[in-house]
N, C-alpha and C. Protein backbone atom coordinates (compact mmCIF):
# COMPACT_ATOMS: atom_id res chain seq x y z
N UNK A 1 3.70 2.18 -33.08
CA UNK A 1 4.93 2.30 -32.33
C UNK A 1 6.05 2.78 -33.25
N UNK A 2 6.78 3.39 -32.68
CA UNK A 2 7.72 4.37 -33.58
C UNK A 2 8.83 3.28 -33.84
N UNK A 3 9.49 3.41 -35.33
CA UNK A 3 10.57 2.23 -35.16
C UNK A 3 12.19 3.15 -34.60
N UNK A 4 12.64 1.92 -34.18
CA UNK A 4 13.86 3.03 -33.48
C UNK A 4 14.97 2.70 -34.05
N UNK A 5 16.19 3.82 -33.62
CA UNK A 5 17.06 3.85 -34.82
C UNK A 5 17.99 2.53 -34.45
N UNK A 6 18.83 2.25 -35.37
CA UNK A 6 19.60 1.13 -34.92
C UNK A 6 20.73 1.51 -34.26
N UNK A 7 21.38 3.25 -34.96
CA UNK A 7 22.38 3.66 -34.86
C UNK A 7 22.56 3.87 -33.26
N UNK A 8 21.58 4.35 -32.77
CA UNK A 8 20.99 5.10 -32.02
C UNK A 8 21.10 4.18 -30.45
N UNK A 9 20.58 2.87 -30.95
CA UNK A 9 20.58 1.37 -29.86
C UNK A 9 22.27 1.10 -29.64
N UNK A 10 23.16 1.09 -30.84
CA UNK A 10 24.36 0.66 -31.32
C UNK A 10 25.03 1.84 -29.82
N UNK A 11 25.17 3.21 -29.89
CA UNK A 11 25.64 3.90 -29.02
C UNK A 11 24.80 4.33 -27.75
N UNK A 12 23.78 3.76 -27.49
CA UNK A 12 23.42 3.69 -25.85
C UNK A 12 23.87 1.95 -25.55
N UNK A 13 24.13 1.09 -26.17
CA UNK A 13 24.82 -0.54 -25.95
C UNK A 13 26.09 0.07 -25.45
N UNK A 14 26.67 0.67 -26.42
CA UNK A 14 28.41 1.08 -26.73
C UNK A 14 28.46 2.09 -25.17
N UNK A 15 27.70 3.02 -24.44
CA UNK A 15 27.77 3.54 -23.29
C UNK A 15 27.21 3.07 -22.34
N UNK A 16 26.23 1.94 -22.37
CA UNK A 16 26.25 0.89 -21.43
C UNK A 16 27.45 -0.16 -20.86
N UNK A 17 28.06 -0.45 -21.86
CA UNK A 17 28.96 -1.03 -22.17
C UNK A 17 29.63 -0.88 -21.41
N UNK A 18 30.51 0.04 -21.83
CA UNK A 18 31.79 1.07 -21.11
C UNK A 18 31.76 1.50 -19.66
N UNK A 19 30.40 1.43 -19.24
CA UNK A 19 29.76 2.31 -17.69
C UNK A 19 30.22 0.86 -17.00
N UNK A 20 29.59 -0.59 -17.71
CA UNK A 20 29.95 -1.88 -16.86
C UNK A 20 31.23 -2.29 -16.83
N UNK A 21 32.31 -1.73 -17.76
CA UNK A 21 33.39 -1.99 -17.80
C UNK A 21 34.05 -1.08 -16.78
N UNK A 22 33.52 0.17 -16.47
CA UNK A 22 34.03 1.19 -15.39
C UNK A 22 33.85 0.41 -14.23
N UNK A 23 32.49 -0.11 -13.85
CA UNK A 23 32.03 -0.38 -12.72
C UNK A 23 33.16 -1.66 -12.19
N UNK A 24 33.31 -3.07 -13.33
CA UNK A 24 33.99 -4.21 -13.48
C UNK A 24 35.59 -3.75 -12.71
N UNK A 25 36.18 -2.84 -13.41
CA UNK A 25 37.25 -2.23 -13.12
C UNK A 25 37.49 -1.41 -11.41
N UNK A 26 36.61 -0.37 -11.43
CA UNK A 26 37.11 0.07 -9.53
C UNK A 26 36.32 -1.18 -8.85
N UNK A 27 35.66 -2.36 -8.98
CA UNK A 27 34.95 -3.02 -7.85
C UNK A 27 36.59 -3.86 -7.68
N UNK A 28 36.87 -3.98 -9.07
CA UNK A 28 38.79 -4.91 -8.78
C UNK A 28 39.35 -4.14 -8.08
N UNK A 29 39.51 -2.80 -8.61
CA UNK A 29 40.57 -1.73 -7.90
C UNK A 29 40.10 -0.51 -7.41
N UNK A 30 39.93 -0.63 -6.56
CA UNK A 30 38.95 -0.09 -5.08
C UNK A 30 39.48 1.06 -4.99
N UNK A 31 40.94 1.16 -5.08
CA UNK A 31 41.97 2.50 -4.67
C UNK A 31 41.87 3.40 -5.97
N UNK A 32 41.69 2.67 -7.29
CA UNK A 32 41.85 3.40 -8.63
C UNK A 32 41.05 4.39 -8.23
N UNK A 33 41.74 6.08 -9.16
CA UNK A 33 40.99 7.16 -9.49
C UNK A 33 40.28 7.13 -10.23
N UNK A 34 39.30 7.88 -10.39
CA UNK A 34 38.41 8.39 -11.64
C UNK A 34 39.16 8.53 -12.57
N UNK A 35 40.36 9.03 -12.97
CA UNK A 35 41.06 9.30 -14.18
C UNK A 35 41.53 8.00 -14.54
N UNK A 36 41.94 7.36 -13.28
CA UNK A 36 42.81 5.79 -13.92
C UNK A 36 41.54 4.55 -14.80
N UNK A 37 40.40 4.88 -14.20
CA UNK A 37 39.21 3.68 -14.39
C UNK A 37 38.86 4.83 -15.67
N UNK A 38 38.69 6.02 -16.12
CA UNK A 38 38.48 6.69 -17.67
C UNK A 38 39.67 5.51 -18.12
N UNK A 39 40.94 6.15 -17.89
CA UNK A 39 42.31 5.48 -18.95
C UNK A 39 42.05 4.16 -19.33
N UNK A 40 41.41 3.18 -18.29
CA UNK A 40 41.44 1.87 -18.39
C UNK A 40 40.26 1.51 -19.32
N UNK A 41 39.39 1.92 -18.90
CA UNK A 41 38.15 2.31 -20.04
C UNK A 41 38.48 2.53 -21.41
N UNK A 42 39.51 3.92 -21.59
CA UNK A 42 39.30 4.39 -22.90
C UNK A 42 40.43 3.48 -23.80
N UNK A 43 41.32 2.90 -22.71
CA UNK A 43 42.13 2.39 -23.24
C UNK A 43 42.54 0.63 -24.13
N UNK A 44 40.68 -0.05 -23.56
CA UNK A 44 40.43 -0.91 -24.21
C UNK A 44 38.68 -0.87 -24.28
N UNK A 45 38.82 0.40 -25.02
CA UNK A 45 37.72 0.68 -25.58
C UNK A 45 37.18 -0.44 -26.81
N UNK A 46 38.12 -0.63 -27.64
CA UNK A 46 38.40 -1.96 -28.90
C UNK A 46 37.43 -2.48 -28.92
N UNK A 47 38.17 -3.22 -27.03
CA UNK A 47 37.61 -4.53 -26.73
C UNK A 47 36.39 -4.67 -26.00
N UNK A 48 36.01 -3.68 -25.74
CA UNK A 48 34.31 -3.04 -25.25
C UNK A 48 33.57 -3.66 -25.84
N UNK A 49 34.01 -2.81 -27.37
CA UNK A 49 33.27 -2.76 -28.43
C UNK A 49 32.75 -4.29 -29.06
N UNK A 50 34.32 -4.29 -29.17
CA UNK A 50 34.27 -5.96 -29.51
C UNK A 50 33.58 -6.67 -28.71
N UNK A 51 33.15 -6.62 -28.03
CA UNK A 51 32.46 -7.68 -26.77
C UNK A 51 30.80 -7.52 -26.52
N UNK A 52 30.30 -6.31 -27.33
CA UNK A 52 29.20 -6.05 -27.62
C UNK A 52 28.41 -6.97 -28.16
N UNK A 53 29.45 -7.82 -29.39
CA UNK A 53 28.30 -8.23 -30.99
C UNK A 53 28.63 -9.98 -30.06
C-alpha cells in the first residue's frame, strides 16, 4: 500500500474543513450569497484552520 503524503491529507482536511464551515454558515443564513458565505469563510479562515488539530 502506497504511503500517503501528510502534506497532501493536511490540505484535503483544510478543504473539507472550509466546505463544512460554508455549509454551517448558509444553513444559519439561508438569504446569504455565495460571495457573502466565500467572505465569511475566507474571513475566518485562522479559525478553520485552527479547529482542525
Amino acid at each position: 500500500m502506497a504511503q500517503k503524503d501528510p502534506m497532501n491529507m493536511r490540505v484535503k482536511l483544510a478543504i473539507i474543513a472550509a466546505a463544512t464551515k460554508a455549509v454551517e454558515y448558509k444553513s444559519s443564513n439561508p438569504d446569504a450569497s455565495d460571495d457573502e458565505v466565500i467572505r465569511h469563510v475566507t474571513e475566518n479562515s485562522d479559525e478553520i484552520l485552527e479547529g482542525m488539530y
